[in-house]
N, C-alpha and C. Protein backbone atom coordinates (compact mmCIF):
# COMPACT_ATOMS: atom_id res chain seq x y z
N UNK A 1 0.88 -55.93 5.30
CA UNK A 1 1.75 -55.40 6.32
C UNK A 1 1.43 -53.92 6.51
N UNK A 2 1.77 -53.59 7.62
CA UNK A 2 1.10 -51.87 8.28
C UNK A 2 2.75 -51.56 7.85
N UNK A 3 1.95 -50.10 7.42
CA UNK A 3 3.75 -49.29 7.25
C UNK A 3 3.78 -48.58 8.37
N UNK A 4 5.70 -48.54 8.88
CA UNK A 4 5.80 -47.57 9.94
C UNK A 4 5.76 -46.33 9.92
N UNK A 5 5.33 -46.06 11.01
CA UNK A 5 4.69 -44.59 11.37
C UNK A 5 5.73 -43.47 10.75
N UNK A 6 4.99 -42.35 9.88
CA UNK A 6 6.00 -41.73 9.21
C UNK A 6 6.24 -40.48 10.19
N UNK A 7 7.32 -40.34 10.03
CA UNK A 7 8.35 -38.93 11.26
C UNK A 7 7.65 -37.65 10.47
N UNK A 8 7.50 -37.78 9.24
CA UNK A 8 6.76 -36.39 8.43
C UNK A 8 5.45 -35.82 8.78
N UNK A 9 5.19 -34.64 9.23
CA UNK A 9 3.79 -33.91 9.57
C UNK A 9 2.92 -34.46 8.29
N UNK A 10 1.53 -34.67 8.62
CA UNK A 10 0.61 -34.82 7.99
C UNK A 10 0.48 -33.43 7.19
N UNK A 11 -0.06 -33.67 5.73
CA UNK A 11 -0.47 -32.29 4.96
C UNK A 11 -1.42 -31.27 5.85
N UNK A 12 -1.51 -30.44 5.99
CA UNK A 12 -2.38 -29.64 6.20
C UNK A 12 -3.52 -29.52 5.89
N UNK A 13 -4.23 -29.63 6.65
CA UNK A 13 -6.04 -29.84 6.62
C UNK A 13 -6.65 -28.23 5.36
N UNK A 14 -7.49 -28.54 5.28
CA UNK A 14 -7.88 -27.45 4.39
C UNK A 14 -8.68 -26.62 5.33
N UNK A 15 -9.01 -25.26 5.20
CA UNK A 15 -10.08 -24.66 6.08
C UNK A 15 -11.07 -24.84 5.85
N UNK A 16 -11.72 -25.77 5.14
CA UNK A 16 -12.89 -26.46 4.86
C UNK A 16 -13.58 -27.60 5.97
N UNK A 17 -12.67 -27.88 6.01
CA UNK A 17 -12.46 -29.28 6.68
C UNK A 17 -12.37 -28.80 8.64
N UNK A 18 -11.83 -27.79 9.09
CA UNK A 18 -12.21 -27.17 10.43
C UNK A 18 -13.39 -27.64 10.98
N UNK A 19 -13.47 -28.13 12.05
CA UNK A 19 -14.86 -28.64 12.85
C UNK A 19 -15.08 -27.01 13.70
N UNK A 20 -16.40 -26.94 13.58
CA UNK A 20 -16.50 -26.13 14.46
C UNK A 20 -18.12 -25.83 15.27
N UNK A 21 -18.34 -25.30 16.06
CA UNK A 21 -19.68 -25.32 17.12
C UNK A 21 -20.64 -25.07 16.05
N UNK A 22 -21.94 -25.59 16.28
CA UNK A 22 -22.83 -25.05 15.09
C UNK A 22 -23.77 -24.72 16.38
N UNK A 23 -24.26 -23.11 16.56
CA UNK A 23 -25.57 -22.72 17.81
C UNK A 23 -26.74 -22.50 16.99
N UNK A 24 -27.25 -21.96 18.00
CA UNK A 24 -28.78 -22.39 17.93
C UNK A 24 -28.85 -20.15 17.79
N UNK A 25 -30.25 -19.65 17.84
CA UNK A 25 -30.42 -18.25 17.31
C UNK A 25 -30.32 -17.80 18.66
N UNK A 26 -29.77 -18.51 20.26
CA UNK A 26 -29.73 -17.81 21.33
C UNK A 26 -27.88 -18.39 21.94
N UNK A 27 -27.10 -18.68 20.69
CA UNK A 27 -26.17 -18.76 20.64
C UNK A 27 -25.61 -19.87 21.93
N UNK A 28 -26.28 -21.07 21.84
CA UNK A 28 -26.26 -22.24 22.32
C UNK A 28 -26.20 -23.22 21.15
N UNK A 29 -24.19 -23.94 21.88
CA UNK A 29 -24.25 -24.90 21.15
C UNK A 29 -25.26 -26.50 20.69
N UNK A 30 -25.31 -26.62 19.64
CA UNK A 30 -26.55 -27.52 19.56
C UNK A 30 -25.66 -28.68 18.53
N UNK A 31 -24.54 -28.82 17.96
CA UNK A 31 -23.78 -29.79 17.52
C UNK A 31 -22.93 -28.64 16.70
N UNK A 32 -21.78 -29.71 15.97
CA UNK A 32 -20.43 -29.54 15.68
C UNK A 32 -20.66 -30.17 13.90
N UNK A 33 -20.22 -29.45 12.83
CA UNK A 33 -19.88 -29.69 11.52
C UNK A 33 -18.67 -29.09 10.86
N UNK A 34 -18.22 -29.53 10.18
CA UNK A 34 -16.96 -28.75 9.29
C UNK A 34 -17.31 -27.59 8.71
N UNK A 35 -16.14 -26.59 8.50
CA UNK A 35 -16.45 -25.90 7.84
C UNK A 35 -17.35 -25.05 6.67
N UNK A 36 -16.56 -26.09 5.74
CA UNK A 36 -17.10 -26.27 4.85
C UNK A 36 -18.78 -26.31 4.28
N UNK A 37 -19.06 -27.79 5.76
CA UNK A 37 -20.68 -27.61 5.92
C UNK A 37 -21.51 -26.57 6.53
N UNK A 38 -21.03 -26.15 7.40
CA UNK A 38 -21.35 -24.60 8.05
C UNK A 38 -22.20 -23.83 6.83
N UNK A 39 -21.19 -23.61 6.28
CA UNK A 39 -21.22 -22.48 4.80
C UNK A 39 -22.09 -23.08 3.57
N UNK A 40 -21.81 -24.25 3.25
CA UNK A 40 -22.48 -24.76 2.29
C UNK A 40 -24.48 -24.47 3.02
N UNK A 41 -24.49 -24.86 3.81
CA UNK A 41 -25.67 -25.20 4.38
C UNK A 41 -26.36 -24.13 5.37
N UNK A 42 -25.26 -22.61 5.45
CA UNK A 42 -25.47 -21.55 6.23
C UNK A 42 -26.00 -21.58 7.91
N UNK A 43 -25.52 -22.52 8.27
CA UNK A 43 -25.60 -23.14 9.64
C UNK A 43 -25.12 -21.79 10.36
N UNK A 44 -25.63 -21.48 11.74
CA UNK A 44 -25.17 -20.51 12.73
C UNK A 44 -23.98 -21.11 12.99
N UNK A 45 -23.09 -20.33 13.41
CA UNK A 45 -21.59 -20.66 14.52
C UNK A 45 -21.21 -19.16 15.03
N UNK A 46 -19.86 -19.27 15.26
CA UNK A 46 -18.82 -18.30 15.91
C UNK A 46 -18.40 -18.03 15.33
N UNK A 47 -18.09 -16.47 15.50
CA UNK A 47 -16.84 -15.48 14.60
C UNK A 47 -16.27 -14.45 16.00
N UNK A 48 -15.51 -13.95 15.44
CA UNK A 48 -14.39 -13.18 16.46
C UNK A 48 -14.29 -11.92 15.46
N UNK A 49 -14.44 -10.95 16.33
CA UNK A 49 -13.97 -9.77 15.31
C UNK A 49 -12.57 -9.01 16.32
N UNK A 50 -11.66 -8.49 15.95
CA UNK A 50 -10.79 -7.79 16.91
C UNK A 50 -10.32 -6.33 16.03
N UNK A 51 -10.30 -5.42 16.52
CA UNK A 51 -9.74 -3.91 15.92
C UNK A 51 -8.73 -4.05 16.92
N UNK A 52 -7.81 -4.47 16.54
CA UNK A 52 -6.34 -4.00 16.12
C UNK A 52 -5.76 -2.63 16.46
N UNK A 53 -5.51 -2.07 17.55
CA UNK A 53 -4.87 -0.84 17.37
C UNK A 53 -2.87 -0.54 17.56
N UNK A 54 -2.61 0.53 16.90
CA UNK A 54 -1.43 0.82 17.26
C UNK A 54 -0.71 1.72 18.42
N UNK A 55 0.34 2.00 18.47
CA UNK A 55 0.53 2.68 19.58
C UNK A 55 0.41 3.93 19.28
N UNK A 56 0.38 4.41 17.88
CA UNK A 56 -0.24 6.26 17.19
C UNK A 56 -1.53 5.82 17.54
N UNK A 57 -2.38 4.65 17.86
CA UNK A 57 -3.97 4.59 17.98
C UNK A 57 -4.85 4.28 16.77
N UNK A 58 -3.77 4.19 15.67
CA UNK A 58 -3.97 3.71 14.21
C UNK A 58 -5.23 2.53 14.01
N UNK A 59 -5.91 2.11 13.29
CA UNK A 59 -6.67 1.02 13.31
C UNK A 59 -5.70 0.22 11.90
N UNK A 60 -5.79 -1.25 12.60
CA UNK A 60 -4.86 -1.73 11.36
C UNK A 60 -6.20 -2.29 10.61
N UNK A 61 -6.30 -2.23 8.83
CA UNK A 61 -6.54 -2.41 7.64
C UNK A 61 -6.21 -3.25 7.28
N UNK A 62 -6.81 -4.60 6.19
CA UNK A 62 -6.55 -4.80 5.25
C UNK A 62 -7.56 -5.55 4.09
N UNK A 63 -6.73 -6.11 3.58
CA UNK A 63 -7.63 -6.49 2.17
C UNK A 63 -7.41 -8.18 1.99
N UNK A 64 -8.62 -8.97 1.91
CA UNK A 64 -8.62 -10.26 2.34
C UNK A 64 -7.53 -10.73 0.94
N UNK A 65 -7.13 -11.97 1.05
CA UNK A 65 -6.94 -12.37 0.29
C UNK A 65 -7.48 -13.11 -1.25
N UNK A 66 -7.44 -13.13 -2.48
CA UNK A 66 -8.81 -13.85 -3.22
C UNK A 66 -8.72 -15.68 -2.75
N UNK A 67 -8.57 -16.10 -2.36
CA UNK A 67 -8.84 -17.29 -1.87
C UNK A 67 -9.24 -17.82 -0.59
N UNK A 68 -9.80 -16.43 -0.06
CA UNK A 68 -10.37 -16.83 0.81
C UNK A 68 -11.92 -17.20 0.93
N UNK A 69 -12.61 -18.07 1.72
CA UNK A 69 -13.64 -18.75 1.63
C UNK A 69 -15.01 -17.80 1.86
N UNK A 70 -14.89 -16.76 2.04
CA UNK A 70 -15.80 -15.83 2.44
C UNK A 70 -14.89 -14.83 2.16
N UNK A 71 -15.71 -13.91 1.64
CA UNK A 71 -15.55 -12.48 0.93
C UNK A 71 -14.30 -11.94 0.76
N UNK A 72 -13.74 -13.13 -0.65
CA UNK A 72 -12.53 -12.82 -0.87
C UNK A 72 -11.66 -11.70 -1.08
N UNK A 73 -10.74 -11.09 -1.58
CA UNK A 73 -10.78 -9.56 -1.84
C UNK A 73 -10.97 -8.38 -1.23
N UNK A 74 -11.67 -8.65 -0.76
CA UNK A 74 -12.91 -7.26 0.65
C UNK A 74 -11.79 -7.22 1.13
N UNK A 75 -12.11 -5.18 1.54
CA UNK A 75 -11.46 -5.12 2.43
C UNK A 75 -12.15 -4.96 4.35
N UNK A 76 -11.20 -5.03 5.57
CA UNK A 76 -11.68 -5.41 6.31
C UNK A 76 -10.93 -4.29 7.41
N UNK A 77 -11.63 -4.05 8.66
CA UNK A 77 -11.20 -3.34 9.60
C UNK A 77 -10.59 -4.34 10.82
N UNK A 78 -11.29 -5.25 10.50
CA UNK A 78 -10.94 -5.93 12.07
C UNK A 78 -10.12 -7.21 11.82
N UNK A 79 -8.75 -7.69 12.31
CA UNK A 79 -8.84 -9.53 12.11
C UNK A 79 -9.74 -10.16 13.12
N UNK A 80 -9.81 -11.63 12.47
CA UNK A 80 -10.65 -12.46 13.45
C UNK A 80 -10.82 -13.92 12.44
N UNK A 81 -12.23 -14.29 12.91
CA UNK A 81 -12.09 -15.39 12.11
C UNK A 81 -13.27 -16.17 12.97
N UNK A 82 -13.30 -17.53 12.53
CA UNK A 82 -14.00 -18.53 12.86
C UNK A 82 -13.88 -18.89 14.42
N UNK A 83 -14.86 -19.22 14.93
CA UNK A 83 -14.35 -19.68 16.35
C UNK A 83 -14.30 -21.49 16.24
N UNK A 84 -13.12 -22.28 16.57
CA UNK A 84 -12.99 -23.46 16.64
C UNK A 84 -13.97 -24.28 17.09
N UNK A 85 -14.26 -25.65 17.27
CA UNK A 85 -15.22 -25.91 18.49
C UNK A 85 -14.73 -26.42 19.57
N UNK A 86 -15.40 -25.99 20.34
CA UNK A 86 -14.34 -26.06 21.92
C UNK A 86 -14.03 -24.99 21.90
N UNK A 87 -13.95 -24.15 21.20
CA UNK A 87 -13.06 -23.07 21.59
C UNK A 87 -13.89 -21.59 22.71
N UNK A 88 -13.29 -20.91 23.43
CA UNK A 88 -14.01 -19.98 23.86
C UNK A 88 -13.98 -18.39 23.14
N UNK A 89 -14.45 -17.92 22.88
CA UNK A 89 -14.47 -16.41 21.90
C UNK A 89 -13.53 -16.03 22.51
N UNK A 90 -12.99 -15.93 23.52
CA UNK A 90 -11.44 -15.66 24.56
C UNK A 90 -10.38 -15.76 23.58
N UNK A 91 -10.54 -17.62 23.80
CA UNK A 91 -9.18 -18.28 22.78
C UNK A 91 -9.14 -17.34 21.73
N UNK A 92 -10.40 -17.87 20.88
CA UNK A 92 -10.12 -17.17 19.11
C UNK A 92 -10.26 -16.02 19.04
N UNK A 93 -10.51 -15.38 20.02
CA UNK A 93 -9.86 -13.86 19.35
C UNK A 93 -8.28 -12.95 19.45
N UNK A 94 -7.74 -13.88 20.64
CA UNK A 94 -6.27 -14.00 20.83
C UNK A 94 -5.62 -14.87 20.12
N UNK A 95 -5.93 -16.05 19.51
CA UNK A 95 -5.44 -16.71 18.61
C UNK A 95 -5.21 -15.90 17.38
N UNK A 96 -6.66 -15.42 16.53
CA UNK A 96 -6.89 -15.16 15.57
C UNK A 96 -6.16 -13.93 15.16
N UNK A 97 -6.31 -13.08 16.60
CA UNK A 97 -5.35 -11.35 16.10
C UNK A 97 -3.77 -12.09 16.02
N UNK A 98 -3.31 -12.72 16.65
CA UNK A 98 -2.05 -13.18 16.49
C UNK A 98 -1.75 -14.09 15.37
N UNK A 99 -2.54 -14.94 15.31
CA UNK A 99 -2.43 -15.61 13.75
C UNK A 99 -2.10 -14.53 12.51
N UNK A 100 -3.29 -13.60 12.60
CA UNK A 100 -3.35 -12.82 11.34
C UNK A 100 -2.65 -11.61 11.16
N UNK A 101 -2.33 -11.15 12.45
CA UNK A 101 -1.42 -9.73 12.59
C UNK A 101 -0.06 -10.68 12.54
N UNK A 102 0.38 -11.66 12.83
CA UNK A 102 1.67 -12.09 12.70
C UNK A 102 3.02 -11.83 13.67
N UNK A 103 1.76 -11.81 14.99
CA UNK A 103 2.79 -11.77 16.29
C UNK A 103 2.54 -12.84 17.25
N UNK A 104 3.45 -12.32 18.00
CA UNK A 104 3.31 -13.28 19.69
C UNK A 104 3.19 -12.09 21.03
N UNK A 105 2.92 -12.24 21.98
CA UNK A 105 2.88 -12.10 23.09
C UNK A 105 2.42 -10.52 23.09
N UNK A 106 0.72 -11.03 22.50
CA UNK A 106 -0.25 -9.69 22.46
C UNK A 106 -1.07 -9.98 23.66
N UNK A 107 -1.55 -8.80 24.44
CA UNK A 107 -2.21 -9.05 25.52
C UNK A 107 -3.70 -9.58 25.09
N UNK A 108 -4.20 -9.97 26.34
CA UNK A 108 -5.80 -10.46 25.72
C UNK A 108 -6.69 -9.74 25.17
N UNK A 109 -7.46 -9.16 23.93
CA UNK A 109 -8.08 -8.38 23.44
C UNK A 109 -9.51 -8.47 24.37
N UNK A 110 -9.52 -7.00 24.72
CA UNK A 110 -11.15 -6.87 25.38
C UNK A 110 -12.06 -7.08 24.64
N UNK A 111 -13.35 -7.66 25.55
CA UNK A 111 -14.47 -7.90 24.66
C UNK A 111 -15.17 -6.46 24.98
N UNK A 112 -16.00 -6.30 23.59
CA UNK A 112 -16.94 -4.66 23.99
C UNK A 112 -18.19 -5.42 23.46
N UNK A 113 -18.23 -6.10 22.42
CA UNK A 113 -20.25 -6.40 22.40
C UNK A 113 -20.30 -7.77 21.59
N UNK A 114 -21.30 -8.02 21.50
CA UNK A 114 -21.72 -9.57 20.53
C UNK A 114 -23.04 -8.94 19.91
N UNK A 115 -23.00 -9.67 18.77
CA UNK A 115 -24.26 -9.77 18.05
C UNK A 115 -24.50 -10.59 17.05
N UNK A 116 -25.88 -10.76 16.86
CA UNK A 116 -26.06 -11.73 15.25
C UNK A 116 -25.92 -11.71 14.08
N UNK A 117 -25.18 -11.74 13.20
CA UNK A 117 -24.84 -10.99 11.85
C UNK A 117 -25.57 -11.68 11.01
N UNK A 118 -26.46 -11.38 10.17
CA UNK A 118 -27.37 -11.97 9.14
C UNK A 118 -26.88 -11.48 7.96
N UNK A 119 -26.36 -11.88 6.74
CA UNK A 119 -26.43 -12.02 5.49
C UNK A 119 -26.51 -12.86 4.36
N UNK A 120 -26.72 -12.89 3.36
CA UNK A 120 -26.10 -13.39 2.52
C UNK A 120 -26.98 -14.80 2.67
N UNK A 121 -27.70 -15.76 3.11
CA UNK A 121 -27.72 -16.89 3.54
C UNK A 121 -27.24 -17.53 4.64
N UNK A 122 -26.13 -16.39 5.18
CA UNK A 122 -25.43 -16.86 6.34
C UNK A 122 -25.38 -16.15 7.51
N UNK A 123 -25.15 -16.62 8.71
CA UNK A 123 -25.07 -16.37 9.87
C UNK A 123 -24.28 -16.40 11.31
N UNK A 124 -23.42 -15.78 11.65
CA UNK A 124 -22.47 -16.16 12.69
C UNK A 124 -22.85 -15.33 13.70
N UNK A 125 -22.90 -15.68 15.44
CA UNK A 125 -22.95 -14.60 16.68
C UNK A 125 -21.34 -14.49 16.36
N UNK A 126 -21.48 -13.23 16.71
CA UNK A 126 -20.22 -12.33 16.54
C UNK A 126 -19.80 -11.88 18.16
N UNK A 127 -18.66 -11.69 18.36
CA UNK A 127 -17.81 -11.19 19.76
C UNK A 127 -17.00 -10.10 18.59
N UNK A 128 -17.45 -8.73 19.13
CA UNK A 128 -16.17 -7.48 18.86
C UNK A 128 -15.32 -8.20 19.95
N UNK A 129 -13.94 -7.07 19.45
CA UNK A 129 -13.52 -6.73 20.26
C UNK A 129 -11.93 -6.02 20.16
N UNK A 130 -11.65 -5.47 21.39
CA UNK A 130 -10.30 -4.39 20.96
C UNK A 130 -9.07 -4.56 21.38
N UNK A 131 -7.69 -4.46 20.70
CA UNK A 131 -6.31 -4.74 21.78
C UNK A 131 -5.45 -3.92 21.27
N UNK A 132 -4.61 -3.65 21.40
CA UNK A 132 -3.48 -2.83 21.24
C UNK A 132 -2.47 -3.43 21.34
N UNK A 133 -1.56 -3.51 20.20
CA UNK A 133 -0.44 -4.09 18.71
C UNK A 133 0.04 -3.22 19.17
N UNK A 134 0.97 -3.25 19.77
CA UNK A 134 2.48 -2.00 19.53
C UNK A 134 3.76 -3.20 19.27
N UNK A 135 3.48 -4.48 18.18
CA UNK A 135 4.61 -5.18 18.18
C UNK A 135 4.61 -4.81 16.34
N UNK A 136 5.69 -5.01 15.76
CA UNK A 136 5.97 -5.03 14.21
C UNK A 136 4.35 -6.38 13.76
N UNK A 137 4.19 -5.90 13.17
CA UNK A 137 3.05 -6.90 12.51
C UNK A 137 3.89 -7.64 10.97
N UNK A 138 3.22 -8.89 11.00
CA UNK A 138 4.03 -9.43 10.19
C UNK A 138 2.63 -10.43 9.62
N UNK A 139 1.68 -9.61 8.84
CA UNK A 139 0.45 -10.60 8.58
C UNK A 139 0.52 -11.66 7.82
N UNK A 140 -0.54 -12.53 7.64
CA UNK A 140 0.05 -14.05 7.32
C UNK A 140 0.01 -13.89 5.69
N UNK A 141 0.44 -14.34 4.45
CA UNK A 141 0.38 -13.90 3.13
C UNK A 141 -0.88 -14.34 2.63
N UNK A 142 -1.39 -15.85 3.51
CA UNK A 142 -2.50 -16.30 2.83
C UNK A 142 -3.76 -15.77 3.72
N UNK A 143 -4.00 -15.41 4.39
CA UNK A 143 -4.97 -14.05 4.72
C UNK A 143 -4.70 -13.01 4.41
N UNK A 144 -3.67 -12.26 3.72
CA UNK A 144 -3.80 -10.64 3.97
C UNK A 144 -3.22 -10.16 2.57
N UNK A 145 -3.62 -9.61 1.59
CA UNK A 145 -3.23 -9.60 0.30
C UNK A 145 -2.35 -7.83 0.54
N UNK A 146 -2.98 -6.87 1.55
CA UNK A 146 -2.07 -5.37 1.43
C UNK A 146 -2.31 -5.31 3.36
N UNK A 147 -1.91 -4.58 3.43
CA UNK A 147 -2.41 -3.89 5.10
C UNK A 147 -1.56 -2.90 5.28
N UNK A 148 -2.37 -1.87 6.47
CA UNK A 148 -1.60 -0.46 6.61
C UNK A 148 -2.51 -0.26 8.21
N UNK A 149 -1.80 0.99 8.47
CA UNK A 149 -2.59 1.21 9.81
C UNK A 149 -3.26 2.53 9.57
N UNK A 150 -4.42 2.73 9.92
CA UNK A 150 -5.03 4.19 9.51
C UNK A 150 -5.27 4.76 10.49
N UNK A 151 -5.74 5.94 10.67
CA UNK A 151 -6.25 6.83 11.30
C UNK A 151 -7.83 6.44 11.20
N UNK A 152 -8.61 6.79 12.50
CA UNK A 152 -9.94 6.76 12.34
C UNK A 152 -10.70 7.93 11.34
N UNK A 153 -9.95 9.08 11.07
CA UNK A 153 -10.56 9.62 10.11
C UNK A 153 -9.96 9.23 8.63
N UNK A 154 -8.67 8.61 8.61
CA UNK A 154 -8.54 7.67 6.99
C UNK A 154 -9.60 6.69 7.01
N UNK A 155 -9.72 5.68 7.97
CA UNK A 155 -10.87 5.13 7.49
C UNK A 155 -11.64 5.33 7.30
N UNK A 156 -12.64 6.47 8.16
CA UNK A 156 -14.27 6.81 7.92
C UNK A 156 -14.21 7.28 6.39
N UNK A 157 -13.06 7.68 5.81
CA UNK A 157 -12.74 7.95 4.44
C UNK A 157 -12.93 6.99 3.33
N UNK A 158 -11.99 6.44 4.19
CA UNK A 158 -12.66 4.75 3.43
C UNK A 158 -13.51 4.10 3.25
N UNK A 159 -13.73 4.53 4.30
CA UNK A 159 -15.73 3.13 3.60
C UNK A 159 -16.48 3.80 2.76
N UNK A 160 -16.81 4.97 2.05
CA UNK A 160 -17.18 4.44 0.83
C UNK A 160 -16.46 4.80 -0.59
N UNK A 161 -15.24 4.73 -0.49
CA UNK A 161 -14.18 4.44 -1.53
C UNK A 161 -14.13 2.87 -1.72
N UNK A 162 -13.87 2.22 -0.59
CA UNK A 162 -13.53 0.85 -0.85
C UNK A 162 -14.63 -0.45 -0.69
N UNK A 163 -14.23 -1.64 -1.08
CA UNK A 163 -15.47 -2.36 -0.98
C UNK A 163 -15.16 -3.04 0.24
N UNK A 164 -15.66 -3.30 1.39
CA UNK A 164 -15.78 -3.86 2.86
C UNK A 164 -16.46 -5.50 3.00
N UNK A 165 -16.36 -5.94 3.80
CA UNK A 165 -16.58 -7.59 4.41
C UNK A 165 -17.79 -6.83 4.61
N UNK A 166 -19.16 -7.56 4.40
CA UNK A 166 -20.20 -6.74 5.02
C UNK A 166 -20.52 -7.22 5.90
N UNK A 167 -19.64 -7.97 6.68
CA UNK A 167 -20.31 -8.50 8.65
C UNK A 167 -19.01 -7.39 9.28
N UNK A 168 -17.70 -7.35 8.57
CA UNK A 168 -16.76 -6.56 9.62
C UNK A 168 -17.16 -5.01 9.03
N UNK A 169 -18.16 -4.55 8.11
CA UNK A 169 -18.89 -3.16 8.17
C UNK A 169 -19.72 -3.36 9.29
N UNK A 170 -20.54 -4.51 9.37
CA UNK A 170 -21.91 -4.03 10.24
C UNK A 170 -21.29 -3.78 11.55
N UNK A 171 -20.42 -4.86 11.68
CA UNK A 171 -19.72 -4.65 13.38
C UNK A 171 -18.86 -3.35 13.85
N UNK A 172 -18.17 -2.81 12.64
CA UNK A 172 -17.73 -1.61 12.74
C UNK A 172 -18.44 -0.04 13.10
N UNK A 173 -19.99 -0.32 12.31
CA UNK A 173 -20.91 0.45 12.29
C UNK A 173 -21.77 0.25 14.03
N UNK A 174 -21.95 -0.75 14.22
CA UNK A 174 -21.71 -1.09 15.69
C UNK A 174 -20.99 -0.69 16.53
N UNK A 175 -20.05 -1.34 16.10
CA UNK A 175 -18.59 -0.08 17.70
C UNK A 175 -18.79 1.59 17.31
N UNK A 176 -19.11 2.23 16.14
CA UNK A 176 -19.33 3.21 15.82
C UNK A 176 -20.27 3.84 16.91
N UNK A 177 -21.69 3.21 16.75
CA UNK A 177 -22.44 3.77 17.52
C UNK A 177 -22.68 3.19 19.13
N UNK A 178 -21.65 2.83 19.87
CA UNK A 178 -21.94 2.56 21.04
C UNK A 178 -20.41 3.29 21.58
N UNK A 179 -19.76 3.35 20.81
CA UNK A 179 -18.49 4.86 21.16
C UNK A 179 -19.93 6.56 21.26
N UNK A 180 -20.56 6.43 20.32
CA UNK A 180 -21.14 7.54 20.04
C UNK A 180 -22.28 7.64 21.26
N UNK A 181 -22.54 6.30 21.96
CA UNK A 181 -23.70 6.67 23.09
C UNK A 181 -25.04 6.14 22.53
N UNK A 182 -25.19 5.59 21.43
CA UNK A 182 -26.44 5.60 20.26
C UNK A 182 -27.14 4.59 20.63
């Protein structure tokens, strides 16, 4: 006998388990794998980067959580995250600043550049990009272990006091030099 359909939400998928676009090195989708496999197997996909600003112009900070699947601990300048599949770098970077900053009804974060981030074995095309948070931030506990909002000269302070995500350094070092004209 089939049991009836239960009224209770299914457990929660793991972030392993996320399907998402797997591209090609001219950032054309070419098929779809989980997470999990992405990483295990250093497959190209999507990432979203967003800098976060305040209404002092603050850049919001923080420090990943240790359970997270990529560079636990690190600290980071930008939220963002994985891009879904199906999804457009649009969606997930308005998703993702709102997921992780812990608001609603943030305007659409501008895009300023893309690029290929190579490390480690791994690889994601990257979308910067920038919006402005003037709501209370309320970040999620299982992404965000501290956060604060800095000044652009607290941070330039920061990077080399603290240890950084080294794709949200390179992208930072990026918006760095295309503010600068470089």
């Amino acid at each position: 006998m089939t049991p009836a359909p239960s009224s209770a939400s299914p457990p929660s998928a793991s972030p392993a388990d996320e399907i998402l676009d797997v591209v090609d090195a001219s950032d054309r989708v070419i098929g779809q794998a989980s997470r999990g496999e992405v990483y295990a197997k250093g497959l190209l996909h999507r990432c979203v980067f967003v800098l976060a600003r305040d209404a002092e112009d603050r850049i919001f900070v923080h420090r990943r959580t240790p359970v997270k699947l990529v560079f636990p601990s690190l600290h980071d300048m930008f939220v963002g995250g994985v891009v879904g599949a199906g999804e457009s770098y649009d969606e997930a970077a308005l998703r993702e600043a709102q997921e992780e900053l812990g608001v609603s009804g943030l305007p659409a974060p501008d895009p300023l550049f893309s690029f290929l981030y190579r490390g480690s074995g791994q690889g994601w095309w990257s979308r910067v990009y920038e919006v402005r948070c003037e709501l209370p931030v309320h970040p999620q506990a299982e992404e965000v272990a501290w956060h604060g909002f800095l000044s652009e000269q607290e941070l330039e302070h920061r990077l080399g006091d603290w240890e950084w995500v080294p794709d949200g350094r390179a992208a930072y070092e990026r918006f760095r030099a295309l503010r600068s004209g470089q």
